[in-house]
PDB file of N, CA and C in Angstrom:
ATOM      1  N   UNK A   1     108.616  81.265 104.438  1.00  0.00           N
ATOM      2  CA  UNK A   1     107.959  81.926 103.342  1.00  0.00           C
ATOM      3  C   UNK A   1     106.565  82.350 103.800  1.00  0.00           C
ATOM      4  N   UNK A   2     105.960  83.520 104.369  1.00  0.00           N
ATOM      5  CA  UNK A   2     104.842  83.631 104.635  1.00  0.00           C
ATOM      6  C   UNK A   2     104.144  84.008 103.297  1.00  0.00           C
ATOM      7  N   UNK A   3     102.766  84.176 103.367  1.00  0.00           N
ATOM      8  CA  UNK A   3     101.500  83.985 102.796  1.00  0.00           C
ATOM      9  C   UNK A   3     100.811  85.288 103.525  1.00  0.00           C
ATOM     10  N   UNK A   4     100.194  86.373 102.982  1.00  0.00           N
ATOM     11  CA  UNK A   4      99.663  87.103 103.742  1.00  0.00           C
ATOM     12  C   UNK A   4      98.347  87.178 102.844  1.00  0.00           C
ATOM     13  N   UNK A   5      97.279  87.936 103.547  1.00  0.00           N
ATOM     14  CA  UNK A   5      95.951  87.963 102.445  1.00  0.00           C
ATOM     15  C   UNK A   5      95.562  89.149 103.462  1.00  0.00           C
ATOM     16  N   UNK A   6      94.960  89.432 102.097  1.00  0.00           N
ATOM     17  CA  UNK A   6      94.154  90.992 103.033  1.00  0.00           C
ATOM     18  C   UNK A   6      92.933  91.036 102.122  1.00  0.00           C
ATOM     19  N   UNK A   7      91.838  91.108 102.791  1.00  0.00           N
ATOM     20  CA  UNK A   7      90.349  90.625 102.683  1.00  0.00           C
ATOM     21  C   UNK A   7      90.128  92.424 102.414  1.00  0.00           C
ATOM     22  N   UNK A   8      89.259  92.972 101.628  1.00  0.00           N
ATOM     23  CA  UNK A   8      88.353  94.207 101.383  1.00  0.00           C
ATOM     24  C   UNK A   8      87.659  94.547 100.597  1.00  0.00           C
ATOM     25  N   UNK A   9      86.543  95.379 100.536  1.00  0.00           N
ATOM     26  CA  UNK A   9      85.631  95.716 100.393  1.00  0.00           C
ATOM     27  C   UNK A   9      86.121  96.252  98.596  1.00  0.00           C
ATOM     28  N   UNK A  10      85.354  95.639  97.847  1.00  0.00           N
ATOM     29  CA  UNK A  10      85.701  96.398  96.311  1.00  0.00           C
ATOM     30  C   UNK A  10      85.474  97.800  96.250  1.00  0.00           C
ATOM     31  N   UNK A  11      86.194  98.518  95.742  1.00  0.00           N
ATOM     32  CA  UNK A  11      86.126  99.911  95.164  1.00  0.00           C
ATOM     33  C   UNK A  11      87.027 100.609  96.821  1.00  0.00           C
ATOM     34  N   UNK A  12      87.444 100.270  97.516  1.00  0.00           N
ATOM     35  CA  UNK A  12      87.964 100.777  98.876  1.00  0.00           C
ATOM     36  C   UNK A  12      89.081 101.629  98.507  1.00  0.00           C
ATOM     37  N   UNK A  13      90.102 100.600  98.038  1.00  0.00           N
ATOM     38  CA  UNK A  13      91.324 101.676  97.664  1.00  0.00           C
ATOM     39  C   UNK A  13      91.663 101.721  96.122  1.00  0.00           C
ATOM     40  N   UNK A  14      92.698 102.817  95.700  1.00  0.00           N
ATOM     41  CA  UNK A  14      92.674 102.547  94.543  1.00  0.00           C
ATOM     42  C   UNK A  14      93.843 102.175  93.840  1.00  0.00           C
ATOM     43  N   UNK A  15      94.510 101.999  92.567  1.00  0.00           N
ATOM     44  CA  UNK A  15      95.581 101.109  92.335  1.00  0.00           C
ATOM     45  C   UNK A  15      96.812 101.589  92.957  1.00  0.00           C
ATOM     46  N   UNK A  16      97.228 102.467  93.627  1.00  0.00           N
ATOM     47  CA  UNK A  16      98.227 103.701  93.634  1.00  0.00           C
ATOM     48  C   UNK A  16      97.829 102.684  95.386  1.00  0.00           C
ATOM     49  N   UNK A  17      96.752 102.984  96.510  1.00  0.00           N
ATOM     50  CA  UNK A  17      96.830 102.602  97.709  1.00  0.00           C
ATOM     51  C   UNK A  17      97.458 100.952  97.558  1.00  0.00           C
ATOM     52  N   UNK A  18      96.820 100.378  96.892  1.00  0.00           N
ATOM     53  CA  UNK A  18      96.659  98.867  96.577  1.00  0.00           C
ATOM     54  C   UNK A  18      98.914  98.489  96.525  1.00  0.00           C
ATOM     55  N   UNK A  19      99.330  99.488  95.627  1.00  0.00           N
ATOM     56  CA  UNK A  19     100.458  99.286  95.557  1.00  0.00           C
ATOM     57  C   UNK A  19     101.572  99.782  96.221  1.00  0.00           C
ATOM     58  N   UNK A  20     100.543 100.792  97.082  1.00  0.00           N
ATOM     59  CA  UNK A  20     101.352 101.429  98.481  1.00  0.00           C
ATOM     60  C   UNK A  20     101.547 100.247  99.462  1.00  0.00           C
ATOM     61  N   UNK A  21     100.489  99.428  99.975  1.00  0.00           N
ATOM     62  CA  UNK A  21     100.096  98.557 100.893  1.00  0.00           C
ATOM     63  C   UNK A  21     101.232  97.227 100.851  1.00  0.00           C
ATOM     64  N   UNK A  22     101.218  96.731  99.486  1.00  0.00           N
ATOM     65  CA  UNK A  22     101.690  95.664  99.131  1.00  0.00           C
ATOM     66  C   UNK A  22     102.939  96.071  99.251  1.00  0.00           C
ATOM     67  N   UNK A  23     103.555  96.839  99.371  1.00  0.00           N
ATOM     68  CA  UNK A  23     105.155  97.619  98.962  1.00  0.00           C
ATOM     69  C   UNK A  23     105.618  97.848 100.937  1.00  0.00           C
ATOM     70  N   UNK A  24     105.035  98.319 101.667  1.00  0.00           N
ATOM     71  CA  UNK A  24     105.058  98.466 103.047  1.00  0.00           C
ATOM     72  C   UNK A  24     104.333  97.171 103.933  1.00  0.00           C
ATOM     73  N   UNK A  25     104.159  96.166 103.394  1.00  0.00           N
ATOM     74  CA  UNK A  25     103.118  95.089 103.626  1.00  0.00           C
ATOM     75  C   UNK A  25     105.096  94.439 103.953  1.00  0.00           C
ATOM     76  N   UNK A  26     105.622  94.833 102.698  1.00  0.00           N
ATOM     77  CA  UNK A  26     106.694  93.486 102.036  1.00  0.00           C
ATOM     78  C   UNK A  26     107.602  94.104 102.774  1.00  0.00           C
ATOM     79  N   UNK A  27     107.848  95.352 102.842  1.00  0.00           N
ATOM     80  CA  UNK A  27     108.868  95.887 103.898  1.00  0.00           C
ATOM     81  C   UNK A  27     109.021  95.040 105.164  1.00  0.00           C
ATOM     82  N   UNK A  28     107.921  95.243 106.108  1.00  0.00           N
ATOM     83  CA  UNK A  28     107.329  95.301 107.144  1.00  0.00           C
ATOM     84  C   UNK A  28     107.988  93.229 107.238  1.00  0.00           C
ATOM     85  N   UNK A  29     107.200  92.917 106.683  1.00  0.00           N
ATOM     86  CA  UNK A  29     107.904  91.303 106.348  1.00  0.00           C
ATOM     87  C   UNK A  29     109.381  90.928 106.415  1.00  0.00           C
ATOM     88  N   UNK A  30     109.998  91.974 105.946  1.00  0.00           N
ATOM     89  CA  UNK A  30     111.490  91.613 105.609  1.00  0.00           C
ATOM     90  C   UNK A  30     111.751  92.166 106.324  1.00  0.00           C
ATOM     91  N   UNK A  31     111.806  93.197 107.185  1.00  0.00           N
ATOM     92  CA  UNK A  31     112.245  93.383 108.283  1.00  0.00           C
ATOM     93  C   UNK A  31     111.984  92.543 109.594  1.00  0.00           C
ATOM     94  N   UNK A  32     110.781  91.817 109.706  1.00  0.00           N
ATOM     95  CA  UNK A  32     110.632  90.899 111.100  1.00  0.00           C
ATOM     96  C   UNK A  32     111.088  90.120 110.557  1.00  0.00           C
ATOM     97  N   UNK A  33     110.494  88.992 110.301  1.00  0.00           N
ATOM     98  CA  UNK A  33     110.422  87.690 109.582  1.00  0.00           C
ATOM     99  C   UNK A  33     111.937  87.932 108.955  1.00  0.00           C
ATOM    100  N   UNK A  34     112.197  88.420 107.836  1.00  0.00           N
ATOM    101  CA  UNK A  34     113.222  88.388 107.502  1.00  0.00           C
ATOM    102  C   UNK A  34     114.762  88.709 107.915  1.00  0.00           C
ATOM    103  N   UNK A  35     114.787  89.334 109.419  1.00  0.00           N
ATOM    104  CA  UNK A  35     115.625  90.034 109.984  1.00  0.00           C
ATOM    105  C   UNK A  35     116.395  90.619 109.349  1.00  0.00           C
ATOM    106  N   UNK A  36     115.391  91.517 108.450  1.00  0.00           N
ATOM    107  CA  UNK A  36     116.313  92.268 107.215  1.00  0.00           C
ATOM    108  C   UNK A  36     117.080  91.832 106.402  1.00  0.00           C
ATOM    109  N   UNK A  37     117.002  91.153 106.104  1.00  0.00           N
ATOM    110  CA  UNK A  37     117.735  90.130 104.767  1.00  0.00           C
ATOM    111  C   UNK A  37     116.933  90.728 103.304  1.00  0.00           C
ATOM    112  N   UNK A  38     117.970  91.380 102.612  1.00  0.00           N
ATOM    113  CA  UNK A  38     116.972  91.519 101.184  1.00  0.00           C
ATOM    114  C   UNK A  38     116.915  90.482 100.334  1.00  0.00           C
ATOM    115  N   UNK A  39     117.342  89.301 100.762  1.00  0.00           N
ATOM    116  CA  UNK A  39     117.193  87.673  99.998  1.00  0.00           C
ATOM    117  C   UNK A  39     115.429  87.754 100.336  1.00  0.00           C
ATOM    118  N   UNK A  40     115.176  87.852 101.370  1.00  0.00           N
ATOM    119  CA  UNK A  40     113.833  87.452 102.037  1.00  0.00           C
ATOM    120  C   UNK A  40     113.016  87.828 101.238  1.00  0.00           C
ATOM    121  N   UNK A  41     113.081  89.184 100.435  1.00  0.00           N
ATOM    122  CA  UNK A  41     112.042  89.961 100.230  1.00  0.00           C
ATOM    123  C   UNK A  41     110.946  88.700  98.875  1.00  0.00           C
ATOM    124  N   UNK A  42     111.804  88.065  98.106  1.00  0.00           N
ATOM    125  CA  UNK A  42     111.610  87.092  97.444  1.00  0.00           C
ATOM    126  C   UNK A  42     110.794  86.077  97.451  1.00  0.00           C
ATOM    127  N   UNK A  43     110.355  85.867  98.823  1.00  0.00           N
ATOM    128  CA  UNK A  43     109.961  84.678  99.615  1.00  0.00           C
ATOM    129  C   UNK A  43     108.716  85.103 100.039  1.00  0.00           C
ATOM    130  N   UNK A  44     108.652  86.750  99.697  1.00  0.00           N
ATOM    131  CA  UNK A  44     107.024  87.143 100.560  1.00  0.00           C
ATOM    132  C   UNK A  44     105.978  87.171  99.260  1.00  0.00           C
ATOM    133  N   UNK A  45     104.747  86.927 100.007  1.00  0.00           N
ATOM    134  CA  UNK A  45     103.368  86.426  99.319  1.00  0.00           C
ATOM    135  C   UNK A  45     102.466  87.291  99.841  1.00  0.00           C
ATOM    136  N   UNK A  46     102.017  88.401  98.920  1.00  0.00           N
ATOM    137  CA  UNK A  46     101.353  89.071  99.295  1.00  0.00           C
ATOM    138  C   UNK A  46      99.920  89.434  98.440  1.00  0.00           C
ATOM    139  N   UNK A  47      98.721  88.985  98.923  1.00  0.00           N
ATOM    140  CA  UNK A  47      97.554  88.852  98.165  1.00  0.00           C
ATOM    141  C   UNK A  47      96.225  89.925  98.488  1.00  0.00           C
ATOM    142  N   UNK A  48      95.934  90.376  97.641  1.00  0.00           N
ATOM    143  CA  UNK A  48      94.414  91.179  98.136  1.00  0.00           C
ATOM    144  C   UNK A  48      93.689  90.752  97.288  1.00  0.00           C
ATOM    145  N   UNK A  49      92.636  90.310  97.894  1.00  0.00           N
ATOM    146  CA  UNK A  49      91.165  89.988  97.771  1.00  0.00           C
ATOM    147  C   UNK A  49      89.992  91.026  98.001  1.00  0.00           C
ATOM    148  N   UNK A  50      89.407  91.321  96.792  1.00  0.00           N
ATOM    149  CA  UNK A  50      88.500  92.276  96.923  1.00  0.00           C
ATOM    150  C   UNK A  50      86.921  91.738  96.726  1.00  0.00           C
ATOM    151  N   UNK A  51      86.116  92.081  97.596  1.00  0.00           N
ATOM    152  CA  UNK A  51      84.775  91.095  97.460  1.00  0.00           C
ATOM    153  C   UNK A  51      83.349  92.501  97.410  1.00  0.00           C
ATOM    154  N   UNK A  52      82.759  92.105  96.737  1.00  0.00           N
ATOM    155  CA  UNK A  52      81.462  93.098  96.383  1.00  0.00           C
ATOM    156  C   UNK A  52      81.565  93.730  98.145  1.00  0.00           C
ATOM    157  N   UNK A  53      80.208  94.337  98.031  1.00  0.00           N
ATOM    158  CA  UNK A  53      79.858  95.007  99.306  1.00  0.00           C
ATOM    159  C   UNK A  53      78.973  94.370  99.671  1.00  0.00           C
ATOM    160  N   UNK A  54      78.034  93.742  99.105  1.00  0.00           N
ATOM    161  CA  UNK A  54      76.855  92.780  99.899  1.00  0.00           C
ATOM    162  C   UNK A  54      77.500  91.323  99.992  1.00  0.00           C
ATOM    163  N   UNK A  55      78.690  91.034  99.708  1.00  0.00           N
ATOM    164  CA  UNK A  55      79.425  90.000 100.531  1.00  0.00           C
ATOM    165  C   UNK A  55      79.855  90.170 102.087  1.00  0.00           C
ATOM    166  N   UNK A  56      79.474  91.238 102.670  1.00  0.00           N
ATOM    167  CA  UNK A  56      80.496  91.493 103.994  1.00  0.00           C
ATOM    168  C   UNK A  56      78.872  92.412 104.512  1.00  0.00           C
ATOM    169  N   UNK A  57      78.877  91.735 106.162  1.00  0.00           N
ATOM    170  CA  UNK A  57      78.005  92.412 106.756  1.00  0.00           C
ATOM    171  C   UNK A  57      78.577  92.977 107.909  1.00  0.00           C
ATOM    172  N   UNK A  58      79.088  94.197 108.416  1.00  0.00           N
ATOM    173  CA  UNK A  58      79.203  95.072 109.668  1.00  0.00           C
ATOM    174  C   UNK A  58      78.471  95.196 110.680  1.00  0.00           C
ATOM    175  N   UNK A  59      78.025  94.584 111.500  1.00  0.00           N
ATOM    176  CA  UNK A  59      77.160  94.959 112.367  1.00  0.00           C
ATOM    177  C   UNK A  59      75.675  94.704 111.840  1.00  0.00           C
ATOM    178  N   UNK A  60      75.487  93.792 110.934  1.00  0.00           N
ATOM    179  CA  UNK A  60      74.122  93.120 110.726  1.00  0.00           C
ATOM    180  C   UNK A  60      73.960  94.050 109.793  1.00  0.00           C
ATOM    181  N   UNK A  61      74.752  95.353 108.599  1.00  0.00           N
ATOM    182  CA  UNK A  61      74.635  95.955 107.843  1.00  0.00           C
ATOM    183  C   UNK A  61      75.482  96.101 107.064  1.00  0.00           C
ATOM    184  N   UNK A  62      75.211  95.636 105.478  1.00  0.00           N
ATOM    185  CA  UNK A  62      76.078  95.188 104.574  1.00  0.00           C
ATOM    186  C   UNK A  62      76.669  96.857 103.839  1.00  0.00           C
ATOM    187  N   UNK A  63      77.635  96.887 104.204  1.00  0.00           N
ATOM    188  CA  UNK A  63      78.290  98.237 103.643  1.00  0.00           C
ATOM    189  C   UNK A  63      78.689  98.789 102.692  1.00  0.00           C
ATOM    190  N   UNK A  64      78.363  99.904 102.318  1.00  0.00           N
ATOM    191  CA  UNK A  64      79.074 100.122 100.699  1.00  0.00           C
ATOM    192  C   UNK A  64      80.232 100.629 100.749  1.00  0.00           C
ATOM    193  N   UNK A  65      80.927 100.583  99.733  1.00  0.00           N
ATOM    194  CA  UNK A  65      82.229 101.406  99.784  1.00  0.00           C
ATOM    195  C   UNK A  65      82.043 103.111 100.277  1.00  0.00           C
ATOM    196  N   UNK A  66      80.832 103.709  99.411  1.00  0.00           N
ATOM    197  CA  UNK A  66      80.723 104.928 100.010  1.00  0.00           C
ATOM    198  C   UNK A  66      80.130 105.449 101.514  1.00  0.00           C
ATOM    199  N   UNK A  67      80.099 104.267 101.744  1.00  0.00           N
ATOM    200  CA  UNK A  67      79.751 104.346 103.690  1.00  0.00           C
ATOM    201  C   UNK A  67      80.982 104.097 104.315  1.00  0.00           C
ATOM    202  N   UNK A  68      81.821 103.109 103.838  1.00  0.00           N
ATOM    203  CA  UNK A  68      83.288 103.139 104.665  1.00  0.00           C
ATOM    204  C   UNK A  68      84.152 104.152 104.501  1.00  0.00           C
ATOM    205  N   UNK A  69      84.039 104.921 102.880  1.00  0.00           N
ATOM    206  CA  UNK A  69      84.772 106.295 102.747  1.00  0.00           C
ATOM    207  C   UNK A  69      84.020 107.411 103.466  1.00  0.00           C
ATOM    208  N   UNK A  70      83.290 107.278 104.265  1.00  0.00           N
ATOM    209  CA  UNK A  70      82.299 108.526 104.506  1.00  0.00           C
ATOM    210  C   UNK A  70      82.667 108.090 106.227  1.00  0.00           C
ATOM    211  N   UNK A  71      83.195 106.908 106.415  1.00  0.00           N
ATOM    212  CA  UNK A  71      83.229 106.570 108.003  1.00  0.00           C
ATOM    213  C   UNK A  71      85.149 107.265 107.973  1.00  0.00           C
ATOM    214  N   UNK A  72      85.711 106.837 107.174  1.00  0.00           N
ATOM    215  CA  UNK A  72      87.095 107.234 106.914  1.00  0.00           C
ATOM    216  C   UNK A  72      87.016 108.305 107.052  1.00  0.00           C
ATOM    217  N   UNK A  73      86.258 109.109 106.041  1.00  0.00           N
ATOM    218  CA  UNK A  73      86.594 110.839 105.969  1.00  0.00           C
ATOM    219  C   UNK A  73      86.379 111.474 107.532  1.00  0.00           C
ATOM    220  N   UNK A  74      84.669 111.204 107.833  1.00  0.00           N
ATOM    221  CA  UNK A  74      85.019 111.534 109.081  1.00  0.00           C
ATOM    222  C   UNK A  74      86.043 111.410 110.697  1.00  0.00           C
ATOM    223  N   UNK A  75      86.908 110.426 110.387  1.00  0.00           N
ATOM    224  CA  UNK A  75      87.693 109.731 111.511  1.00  0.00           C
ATOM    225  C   UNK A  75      88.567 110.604 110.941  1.00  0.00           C
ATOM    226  N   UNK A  76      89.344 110.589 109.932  1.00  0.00           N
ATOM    227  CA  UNK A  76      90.385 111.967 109.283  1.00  0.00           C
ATOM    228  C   UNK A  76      90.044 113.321 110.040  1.00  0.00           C
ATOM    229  N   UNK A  77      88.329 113.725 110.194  1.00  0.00           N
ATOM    230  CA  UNK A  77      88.614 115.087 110.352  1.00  0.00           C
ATOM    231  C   UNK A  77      88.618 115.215 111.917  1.00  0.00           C
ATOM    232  N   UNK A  78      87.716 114.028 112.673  1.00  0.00           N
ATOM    233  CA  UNK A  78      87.860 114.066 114.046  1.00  0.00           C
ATOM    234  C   UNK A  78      89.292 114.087 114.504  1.00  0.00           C
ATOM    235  N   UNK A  79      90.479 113.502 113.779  1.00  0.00           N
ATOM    236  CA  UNK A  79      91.895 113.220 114.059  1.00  0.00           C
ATOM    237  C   UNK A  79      92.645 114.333 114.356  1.00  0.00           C
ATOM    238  N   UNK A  80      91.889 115.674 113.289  1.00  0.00           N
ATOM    239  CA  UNK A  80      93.134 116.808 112.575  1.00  0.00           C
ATOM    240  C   UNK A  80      93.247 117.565 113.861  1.00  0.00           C
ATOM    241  N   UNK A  81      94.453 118.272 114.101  1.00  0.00           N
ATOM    242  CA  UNK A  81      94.405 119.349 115.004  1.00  0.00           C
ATOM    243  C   UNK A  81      93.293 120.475 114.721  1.00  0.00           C
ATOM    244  N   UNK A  82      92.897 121.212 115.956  1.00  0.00           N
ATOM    245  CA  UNK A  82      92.368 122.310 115.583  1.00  0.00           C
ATOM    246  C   UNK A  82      92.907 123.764 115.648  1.00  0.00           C
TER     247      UNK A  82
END
């Protein structure tokens, strides 16, 4: 029976990501762990924890959500073809 936790930053994703994650989190589970057994899927524990932004320091700099979406956006556009 695993236990998973996923630690982040409040306001990061929103209920729609939150229930994307947890849904491909549980997949992802039942396929290793579970060697695909859909009994398994039952057995998975899947938790997110969301903590302010001046709980979490990056590099000796406590981050806001709109600095990690602004580090995201740009890694998106460095990614895209040109």
């Amino acid at each position: 029976m695993p236990f998973v936790n996923v630690q982040t930053i409040k306001g990061i994703m929103t209920a729609e990501q939150k229930s994307e994650l947890l849904r491909r989190m549980t997949d992802l589970l039942v396929e290793i762990e579970g060697q695909g057994d859909p009994q398994f899927r039952q057995s998975v524990w899947i938790r997110i924890d969301e903590h302010d932004p001046e709980q979490w320091s990056l590099g000796g700099v406590q981050p806001t959500a709109a600095m990690i979406a602004a580090k995201f956006a740009a890694a998106r556009r460095d990614e895209s073809p040109e």
